[in-house]
PDB file of N, CA and C in Angstrom:
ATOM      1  N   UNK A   1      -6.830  -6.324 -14.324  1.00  0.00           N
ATOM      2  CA  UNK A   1      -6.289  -5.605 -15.454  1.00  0.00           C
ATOM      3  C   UNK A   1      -4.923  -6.194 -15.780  1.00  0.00           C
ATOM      4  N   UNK A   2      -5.145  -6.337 -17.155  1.00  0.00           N
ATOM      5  CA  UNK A   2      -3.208  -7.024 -17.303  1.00  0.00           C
ATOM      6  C   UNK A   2      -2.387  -5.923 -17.630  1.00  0.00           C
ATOM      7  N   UNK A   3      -1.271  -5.890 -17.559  1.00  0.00           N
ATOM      8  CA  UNK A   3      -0.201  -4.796 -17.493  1.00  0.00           C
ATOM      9  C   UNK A   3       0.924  -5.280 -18.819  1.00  0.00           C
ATOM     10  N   UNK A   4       1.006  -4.724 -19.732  1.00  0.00           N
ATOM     11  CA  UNK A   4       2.019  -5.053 -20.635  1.00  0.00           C
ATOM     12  C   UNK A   4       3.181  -4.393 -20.638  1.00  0.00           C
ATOM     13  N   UNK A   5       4.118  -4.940 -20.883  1.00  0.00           N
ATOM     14  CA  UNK A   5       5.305  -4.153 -19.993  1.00  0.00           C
ATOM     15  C   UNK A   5       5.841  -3.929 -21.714  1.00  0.00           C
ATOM     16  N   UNK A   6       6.742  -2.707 -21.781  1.00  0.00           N
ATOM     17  CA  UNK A   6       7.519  -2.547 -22.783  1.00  0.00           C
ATOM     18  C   UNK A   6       8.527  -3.534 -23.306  1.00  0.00           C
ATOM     19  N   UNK A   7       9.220  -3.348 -24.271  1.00  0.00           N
ATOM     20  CA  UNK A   7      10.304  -4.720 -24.348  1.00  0.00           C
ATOM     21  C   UNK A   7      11.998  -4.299 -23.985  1.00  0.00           C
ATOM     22  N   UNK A   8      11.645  -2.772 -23.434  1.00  0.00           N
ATOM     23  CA  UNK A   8      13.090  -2.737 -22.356  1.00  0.00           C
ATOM     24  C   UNK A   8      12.759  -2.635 -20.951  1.00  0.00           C
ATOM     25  N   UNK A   9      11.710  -3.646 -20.417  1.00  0.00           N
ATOM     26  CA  UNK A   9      11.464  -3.952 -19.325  1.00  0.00           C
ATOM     27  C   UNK A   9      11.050  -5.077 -18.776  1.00  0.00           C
ATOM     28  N   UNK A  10      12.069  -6.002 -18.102  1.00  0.00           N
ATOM     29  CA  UNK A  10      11.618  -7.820 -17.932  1.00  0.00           C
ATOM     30  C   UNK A  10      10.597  -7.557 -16.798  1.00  0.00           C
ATOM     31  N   UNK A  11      10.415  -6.891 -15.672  1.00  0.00           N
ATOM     32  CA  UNK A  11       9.910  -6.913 -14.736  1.00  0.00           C
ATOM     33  C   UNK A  11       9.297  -6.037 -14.194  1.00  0.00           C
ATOM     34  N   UNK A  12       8.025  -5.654 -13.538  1.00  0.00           N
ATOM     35  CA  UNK A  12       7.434  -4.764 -13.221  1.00  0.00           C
ATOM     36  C   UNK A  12       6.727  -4.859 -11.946  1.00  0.00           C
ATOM     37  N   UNK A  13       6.893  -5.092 -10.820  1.00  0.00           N
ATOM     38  CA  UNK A  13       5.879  -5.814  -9.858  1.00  0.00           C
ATOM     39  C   UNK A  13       5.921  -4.743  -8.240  1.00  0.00           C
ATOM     40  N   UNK A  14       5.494  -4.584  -7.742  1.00  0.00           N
ATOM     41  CA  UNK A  14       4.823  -3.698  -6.401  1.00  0.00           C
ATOM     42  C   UNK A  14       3.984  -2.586  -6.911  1.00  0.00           C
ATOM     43  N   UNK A  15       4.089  -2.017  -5.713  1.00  0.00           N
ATOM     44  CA  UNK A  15       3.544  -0.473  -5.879  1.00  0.00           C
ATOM     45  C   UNK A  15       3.599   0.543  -6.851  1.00  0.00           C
ATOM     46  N   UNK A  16       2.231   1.436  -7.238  1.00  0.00           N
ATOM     47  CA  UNK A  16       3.081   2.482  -8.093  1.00  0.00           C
ATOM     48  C   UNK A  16       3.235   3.872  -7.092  1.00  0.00           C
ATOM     49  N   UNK A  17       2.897   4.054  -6.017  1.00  0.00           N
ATOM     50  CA  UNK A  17       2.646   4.702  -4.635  1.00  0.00           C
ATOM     51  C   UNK A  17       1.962   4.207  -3.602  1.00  0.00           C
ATOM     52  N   UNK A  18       1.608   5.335  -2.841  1.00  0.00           N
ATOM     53  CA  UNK A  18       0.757   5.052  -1.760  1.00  0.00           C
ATOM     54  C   UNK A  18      -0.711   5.950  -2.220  1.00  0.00           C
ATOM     55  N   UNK A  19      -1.744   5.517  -1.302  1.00  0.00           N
ATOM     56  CA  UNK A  19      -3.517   5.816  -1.867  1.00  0.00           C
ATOM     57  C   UNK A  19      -3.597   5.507  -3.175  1.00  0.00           C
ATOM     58  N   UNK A  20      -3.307   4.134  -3.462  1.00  0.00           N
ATOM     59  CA  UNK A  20      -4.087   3.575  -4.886  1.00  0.00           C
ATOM     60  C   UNK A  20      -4.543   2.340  -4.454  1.00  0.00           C
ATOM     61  N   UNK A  21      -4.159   1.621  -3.396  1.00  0.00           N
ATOM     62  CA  UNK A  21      -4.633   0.046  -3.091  1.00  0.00           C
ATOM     63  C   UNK A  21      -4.432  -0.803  -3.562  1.00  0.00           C
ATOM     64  N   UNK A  22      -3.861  -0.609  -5.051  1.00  0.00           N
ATOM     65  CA  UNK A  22      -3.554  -1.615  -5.945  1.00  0.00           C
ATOM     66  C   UNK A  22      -2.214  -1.935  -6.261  1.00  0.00           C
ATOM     67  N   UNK A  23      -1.605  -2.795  -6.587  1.00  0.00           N
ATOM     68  CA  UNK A  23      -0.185  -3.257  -7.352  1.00  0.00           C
ATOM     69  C   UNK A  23      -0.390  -4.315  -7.707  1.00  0.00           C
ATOM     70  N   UNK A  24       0.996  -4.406  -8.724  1.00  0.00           N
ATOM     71  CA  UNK A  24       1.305  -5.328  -9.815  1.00  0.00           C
ATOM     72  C   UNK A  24       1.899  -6.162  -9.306  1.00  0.00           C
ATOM     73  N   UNK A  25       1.470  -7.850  -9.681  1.00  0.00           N
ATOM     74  CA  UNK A  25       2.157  -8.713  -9.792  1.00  0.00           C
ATOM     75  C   UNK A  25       2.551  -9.520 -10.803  1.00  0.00           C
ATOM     76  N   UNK A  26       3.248 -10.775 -10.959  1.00  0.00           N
ATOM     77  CA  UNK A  26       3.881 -11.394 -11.844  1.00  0.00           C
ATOM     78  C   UNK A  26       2.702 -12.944 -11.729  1.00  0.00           C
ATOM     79  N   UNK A  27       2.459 -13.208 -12.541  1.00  0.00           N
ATOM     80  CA  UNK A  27       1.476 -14.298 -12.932  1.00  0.00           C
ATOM     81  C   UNK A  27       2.473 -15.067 -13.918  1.00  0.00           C
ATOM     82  N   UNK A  28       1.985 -16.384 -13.817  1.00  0.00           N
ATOM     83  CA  UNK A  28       2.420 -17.425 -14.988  1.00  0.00           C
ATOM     84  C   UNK A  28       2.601 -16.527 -16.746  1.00  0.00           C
ATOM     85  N   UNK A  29       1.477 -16.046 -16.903  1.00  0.00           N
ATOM     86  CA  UNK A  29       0.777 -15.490 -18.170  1.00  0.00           C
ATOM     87  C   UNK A  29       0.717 -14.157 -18.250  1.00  0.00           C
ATOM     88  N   UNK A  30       1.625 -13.405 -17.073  1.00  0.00           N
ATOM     89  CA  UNK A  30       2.033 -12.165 -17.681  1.00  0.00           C
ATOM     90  C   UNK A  30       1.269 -11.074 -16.173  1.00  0.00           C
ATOM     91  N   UNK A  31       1.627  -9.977 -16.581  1.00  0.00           N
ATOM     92  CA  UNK A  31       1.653  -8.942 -15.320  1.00  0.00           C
ATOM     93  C   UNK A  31       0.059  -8.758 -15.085  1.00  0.00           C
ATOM     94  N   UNK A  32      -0.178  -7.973 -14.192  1.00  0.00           N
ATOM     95  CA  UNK A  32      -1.908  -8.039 -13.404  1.00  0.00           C
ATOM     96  C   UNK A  32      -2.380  -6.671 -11.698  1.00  0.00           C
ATOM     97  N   UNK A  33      -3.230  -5.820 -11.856  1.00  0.00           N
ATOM     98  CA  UNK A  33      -3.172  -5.687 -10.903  1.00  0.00           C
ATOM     99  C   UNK A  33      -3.768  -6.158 -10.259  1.00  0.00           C
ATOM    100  N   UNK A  34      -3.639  -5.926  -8.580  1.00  0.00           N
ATOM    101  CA  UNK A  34      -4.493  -6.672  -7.524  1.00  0.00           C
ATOM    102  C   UNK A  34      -4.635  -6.031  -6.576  1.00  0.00           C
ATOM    103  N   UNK A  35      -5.917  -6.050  -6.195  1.00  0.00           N
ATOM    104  CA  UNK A  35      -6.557  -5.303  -5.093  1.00  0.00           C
ATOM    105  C   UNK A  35      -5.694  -5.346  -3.997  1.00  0.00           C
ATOM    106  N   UNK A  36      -5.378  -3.989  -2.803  1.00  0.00           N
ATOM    107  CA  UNK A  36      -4.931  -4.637  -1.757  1.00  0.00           C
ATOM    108  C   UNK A  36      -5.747  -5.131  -0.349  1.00  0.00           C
ATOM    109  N   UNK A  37      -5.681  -5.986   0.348  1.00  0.00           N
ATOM    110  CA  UNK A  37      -5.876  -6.356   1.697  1.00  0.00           C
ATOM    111  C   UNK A  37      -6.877  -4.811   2.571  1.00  0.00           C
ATOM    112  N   UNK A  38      -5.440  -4.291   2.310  1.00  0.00           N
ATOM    113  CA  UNK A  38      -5.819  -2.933   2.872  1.00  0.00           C
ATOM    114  C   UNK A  38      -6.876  -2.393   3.045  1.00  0.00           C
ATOM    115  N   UNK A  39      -7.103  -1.061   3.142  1.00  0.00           N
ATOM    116  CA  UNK A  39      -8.110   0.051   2.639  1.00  0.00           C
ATOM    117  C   UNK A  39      -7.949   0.844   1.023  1.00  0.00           C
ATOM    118  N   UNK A  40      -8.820   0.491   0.706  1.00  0.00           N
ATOM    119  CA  UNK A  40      -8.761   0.996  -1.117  1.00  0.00           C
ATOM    120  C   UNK A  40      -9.836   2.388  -0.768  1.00  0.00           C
ATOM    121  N   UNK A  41      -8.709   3.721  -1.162  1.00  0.00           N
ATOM    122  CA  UNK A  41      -9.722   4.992  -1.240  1.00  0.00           C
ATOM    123  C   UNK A  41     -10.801   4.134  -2.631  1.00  0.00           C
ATOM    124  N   UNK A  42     -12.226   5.258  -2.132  1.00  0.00           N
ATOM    125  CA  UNK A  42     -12.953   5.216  -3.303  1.00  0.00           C
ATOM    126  C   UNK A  42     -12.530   5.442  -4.621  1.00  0.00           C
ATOM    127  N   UNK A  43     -11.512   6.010  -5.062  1.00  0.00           N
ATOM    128  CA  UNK A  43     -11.450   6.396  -6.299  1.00  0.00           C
ATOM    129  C   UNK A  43     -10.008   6.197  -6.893  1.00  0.00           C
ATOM    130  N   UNK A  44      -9.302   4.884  -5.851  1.00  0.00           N
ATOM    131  CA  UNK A  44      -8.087   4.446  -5.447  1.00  0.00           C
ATOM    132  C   UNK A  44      -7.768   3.086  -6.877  1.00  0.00           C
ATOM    133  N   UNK A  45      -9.349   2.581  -7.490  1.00  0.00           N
ATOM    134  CA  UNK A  45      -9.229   1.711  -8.492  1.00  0.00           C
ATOM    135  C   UNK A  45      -9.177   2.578  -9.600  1.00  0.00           C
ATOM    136  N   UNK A  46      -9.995   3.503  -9.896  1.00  0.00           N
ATOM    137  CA  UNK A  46      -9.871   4.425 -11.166  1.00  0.00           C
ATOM    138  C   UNK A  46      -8.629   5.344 -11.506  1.00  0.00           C
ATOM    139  N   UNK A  47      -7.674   5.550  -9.944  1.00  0.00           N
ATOM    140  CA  UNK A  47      -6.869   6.536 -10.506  1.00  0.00           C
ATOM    141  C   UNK A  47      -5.475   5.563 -10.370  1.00  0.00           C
ATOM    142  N   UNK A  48      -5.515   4.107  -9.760  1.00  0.00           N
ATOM    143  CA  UNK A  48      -4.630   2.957 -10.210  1.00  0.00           C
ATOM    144  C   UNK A  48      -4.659   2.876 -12.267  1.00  0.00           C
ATOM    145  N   UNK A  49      -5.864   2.933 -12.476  1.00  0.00           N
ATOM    146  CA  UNK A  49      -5.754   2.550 -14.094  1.00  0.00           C
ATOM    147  C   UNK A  49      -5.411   3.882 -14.631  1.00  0.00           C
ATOM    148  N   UNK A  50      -5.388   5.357 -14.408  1.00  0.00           N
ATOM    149  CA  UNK A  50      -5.472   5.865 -15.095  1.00  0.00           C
ATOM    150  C   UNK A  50      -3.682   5.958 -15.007  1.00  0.00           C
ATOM    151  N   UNK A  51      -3.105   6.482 -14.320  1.00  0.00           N
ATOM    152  CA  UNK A  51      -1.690   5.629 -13.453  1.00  0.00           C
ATOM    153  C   UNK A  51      -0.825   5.216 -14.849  1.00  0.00           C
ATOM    154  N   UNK A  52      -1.457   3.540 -14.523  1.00  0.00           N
ATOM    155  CA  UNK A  52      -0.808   3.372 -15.528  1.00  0.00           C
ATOM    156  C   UNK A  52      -0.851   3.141 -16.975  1.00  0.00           C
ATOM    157  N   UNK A  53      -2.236   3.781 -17.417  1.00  0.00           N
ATOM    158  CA  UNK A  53      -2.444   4.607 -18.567  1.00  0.00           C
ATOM    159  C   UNK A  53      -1.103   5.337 -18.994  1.00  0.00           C
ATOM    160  N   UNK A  54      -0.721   6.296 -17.875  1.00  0.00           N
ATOM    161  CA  UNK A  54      -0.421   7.492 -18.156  1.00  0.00           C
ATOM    162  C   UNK A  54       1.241   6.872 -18.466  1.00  0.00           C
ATOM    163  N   UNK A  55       1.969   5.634 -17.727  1.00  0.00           N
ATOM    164  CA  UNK A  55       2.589   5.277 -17.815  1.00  0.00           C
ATOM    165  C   UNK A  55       3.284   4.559 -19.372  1.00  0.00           C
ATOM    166  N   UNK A  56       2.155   4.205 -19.627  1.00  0.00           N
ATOM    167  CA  UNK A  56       1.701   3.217 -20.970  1.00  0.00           C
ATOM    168  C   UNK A  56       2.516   4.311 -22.228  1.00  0.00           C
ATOM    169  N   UNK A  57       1.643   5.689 -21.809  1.00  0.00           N
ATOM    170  CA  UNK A  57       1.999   6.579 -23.175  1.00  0.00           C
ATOM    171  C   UNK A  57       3.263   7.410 -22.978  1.00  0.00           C
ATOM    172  N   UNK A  58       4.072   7.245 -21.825  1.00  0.00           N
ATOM    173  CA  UNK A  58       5.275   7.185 -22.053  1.00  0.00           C
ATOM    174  C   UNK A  58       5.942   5.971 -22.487  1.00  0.00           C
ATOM    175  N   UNK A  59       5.613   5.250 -22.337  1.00  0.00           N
ATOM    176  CA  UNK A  59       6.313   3.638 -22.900  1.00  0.00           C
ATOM    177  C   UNK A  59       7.504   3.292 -22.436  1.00  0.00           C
ATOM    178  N   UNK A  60       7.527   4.144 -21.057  1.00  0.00           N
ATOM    179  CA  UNK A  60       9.453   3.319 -20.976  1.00  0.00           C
ATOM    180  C   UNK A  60       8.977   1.989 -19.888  1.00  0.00           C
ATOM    181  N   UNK A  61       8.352   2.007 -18.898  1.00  0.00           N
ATOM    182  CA  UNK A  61       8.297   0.862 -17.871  1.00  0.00           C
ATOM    183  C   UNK A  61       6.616  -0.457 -18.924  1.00  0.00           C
ATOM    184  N   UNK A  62       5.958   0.458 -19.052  1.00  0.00           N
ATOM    185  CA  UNK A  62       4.532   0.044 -20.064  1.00  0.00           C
ATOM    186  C   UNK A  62       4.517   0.566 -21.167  1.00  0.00           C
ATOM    187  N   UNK A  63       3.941  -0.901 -22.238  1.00  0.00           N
ATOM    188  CA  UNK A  63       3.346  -0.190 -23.249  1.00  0.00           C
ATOM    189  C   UNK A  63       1.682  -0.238 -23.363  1.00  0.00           C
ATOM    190  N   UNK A  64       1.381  -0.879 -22.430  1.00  0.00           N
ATOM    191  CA  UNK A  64      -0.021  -0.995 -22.631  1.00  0.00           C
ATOM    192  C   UNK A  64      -0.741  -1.533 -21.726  1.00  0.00           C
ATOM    193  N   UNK A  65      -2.117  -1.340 -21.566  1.00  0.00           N
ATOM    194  CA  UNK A  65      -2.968  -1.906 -20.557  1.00  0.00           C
ATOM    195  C   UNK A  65      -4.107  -2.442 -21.005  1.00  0.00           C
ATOM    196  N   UNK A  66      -4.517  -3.877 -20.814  1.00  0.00           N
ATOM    197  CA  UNK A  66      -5.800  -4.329 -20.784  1.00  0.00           C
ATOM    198  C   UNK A  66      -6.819  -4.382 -19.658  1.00  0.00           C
ATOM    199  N   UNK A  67      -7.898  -3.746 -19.647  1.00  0.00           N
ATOM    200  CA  UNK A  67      -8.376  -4.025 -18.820  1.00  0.00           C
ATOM    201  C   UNK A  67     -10.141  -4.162 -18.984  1.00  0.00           C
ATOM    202  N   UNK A  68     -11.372  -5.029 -18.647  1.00  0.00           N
ATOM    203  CA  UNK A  68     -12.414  -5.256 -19.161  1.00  0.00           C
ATOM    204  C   UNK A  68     -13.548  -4.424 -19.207  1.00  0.00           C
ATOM    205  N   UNK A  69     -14.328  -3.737 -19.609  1.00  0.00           N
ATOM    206  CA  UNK A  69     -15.516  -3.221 -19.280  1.00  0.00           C
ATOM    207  C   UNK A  69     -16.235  -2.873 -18.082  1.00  0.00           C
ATOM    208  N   UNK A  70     -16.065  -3.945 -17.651  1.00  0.00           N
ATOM    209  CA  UNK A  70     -16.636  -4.915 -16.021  1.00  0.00           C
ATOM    210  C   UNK A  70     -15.811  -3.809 -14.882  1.00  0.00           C
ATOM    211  N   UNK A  71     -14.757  -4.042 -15.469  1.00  0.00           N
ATOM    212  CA  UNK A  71     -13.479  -3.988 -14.312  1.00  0.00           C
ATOM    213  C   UNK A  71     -13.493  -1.977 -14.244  1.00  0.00           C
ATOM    214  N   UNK A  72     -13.430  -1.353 -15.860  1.00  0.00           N
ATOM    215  CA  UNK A  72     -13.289  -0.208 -15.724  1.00  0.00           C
ATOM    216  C   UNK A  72     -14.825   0.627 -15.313  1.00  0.00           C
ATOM    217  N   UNK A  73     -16.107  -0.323 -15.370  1.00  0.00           N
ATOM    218  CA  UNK A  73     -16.962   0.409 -15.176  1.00  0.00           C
ATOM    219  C   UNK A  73     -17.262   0.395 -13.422  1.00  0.00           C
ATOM    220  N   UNK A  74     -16.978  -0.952 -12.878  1.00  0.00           N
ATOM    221  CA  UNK A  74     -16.944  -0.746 -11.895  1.00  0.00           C
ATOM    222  C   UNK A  74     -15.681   0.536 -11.220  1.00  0.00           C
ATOM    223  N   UNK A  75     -14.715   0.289 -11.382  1.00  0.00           N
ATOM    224  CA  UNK A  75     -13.644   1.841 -11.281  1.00  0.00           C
ATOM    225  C   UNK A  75     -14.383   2.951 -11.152  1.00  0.00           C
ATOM    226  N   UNK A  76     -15.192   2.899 -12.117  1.00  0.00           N
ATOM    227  CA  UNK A  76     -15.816   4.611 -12.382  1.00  0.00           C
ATOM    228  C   UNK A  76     -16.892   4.710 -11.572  1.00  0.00           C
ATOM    229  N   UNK A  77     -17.672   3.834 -11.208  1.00  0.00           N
ATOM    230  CA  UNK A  77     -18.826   3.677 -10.133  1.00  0.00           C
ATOM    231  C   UNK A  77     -18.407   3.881  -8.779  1.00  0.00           C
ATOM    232  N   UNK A  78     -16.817   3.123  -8.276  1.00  0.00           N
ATOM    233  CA  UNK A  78     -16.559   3.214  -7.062  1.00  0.00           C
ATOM    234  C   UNK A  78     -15.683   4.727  -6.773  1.00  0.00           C
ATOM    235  N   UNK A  79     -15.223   5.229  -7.734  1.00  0.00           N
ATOM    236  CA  UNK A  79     -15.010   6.716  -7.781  1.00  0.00           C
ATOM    237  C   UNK A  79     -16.212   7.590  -7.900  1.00  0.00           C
ATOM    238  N   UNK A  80     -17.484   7.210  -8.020  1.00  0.00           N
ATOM    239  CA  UNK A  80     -18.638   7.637  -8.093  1.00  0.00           C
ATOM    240  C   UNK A  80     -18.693   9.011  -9.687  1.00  0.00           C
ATOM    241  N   UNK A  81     -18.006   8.369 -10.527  1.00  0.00           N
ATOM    242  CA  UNK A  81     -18.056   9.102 -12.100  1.00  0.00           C
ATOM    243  C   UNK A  81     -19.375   8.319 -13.066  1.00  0.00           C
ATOM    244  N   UNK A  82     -20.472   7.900 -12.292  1.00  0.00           N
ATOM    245  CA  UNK A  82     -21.567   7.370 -12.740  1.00  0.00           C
ATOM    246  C   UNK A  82     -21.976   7.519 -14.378  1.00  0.00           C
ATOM    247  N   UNK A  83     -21.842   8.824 -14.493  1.00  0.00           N
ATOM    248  CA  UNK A  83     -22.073   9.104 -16.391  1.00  0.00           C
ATOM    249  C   UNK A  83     -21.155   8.595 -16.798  1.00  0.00           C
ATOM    250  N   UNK A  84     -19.890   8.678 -17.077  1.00  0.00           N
ATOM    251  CA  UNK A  84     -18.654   8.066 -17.601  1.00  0.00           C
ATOM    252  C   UNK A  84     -19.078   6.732 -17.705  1.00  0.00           C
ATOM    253  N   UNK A  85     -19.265   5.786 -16.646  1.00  0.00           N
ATOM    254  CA  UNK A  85     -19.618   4.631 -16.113  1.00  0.00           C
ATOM    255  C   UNK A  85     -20.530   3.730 -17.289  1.00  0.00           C
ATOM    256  N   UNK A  86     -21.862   4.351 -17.489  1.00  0.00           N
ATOM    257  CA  UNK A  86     -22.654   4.288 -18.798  1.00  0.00           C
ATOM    258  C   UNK A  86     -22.606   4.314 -19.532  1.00  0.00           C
ATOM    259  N   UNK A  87     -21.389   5.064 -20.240  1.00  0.00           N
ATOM    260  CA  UNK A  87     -21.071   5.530 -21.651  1.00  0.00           C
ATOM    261  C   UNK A  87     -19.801   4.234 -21.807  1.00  0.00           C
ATOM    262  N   UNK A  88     -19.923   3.311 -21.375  1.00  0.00           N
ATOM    263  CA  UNK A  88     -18.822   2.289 -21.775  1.00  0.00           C
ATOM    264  C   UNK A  88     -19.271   1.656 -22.936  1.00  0.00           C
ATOM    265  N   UNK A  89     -18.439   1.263 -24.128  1.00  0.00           N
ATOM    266  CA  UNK A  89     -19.206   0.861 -25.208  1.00  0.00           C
ATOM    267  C   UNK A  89     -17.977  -0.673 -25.292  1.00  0.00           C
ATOM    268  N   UNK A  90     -16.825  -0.466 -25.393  1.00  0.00           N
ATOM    269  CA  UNK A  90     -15.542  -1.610 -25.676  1.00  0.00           C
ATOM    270  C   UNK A  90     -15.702  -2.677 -24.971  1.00  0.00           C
ATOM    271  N   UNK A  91     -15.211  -4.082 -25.298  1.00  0.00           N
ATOM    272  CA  UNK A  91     -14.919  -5.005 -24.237  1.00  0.00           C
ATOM    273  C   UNK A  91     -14.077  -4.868 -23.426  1.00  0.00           C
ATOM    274  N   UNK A  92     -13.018  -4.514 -24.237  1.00  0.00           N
ATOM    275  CA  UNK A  92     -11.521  -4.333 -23.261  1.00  0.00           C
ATOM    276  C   UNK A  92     -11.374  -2.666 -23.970  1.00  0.00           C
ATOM    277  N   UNK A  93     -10.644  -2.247 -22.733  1.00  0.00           N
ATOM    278  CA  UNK A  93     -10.154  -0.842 -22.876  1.00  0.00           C
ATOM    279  C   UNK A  93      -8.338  -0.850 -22.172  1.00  0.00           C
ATOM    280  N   UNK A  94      -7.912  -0.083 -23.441  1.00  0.00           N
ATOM    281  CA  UNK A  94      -6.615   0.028 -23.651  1.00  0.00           C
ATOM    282  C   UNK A  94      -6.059   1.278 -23.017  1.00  0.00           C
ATOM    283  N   UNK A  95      -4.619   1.610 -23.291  1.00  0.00           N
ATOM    284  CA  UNK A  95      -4.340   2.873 -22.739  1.00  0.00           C
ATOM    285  C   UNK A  95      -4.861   3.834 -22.949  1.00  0.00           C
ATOM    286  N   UNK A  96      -4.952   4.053 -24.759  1.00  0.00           N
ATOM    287  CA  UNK A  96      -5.579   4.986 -24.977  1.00  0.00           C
ATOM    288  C   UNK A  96      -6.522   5.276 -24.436  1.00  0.00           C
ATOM    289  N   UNK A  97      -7.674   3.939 -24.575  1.00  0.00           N
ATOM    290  CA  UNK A  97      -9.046   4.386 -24.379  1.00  0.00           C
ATOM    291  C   UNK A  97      -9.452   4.977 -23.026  1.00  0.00           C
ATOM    292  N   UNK A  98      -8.299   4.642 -21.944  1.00  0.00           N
ATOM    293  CA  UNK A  98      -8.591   4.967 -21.136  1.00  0.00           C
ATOM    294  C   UNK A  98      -8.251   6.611 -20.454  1.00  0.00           C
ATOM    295  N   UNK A  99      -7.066   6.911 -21.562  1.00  0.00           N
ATOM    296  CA  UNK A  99      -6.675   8.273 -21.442  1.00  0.00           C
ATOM    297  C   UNK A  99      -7.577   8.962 -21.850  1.00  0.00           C
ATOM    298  N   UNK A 100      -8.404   8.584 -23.115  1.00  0.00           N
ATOM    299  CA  UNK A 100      -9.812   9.381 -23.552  1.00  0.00           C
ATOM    300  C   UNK A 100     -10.766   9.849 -23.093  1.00  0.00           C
ATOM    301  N   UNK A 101     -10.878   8.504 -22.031  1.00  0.00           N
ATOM    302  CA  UNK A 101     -12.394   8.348 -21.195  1.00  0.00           C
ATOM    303  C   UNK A 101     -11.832   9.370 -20.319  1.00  0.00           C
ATOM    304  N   UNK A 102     -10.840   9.784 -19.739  1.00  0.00           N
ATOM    305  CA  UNK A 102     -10.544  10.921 -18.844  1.00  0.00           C
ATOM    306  C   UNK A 102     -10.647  11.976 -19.228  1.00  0.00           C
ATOM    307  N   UNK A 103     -10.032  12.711 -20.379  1.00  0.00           N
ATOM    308  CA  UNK A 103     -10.525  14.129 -21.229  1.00  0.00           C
ATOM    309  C   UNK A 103     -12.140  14.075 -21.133  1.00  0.00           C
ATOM    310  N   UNK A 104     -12.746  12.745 -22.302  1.00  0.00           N
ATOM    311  CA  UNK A 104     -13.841  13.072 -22.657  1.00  0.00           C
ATOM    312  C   UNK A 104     -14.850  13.624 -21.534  1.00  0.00           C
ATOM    313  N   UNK A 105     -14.300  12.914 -19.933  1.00  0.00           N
ATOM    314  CA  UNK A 105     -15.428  13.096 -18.885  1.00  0.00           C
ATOM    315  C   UNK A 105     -14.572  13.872 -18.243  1.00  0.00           C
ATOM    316  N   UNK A 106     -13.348  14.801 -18.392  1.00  0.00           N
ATOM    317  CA  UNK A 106     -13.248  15.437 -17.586  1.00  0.00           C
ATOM    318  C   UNK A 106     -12.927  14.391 -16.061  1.00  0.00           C
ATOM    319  N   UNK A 107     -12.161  13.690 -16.180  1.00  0.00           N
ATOM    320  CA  UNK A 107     -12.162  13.166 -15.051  1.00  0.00           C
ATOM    321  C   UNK A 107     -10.885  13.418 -14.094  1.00  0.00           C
TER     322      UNK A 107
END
C-alpha cells in the first residue's frame, strides 16, 4: 500500500502502534507499508489500512492512501470479513473508499 503523506509532512516512517504488524517505510518513489518479520494478528493487515485511512481524513500526518484490490481483499480475507472481501469492485482503493467499505460492512 503506498502512503501519501500531506504537504506539511516530509517524513513518515515506523510504527503506527503495537498489534498491527505493519509499518511505513521510505522507498526511492515514495512511502509504503510492510509486513513485519514478526507475528501479524489476523486482522492486524485490515485494521493497519483502516489506521491509516482514518489518518488520511484528518490530513495532518496523510492525505491519502493507495492501496490494490489484491492487497485490500486479501486484508479482508485474513481478518476473515469474507462478504466485504467479494464485494470489491475498484482497482485501487483510496481513503475514502476504504472508510466506506468499513460503514458499508460494518466492520
Amino acid at each position: 500500500m503506498e502512503i501519501i503523506l500531506s504537504s506539511n509532512c516530509e517524513s513518515f516512517t515506523g510504527s503506527l502502534g503495537r498489534g498491527f504488524g505493519y509499518f511505513i517505510v521510505r522507498r526511492k518513489n515514495g512511502f509504503f507499508s510492510v509486513r513485519s518479520r514478526h507475528s501479524v494478528p489476523p486482522d492486524g493487515h485490515w485494521r493497519f489500512i483502516v489506521a491509516c485511512a482514518e489518518l488520511a481524513k484528518v490530513g495532518l500526518h496523510i492525505s491519502d492512501i493507495k492501496a490494490s484490490r489484491v492487497e485490500v481483499s486479501d486484508a479482508l480475507k485474513e481478518a476473515r470479513h469474507f462478504i466485504a472481501a467479494t464485494h470489491l469492485n475498484l482497482a485501487n482503493y483510496h481513503a475514502r473508499d476504504i472508510l466506506n467499505l468499513k460503514t458499508t460492512f460494518g466492520l
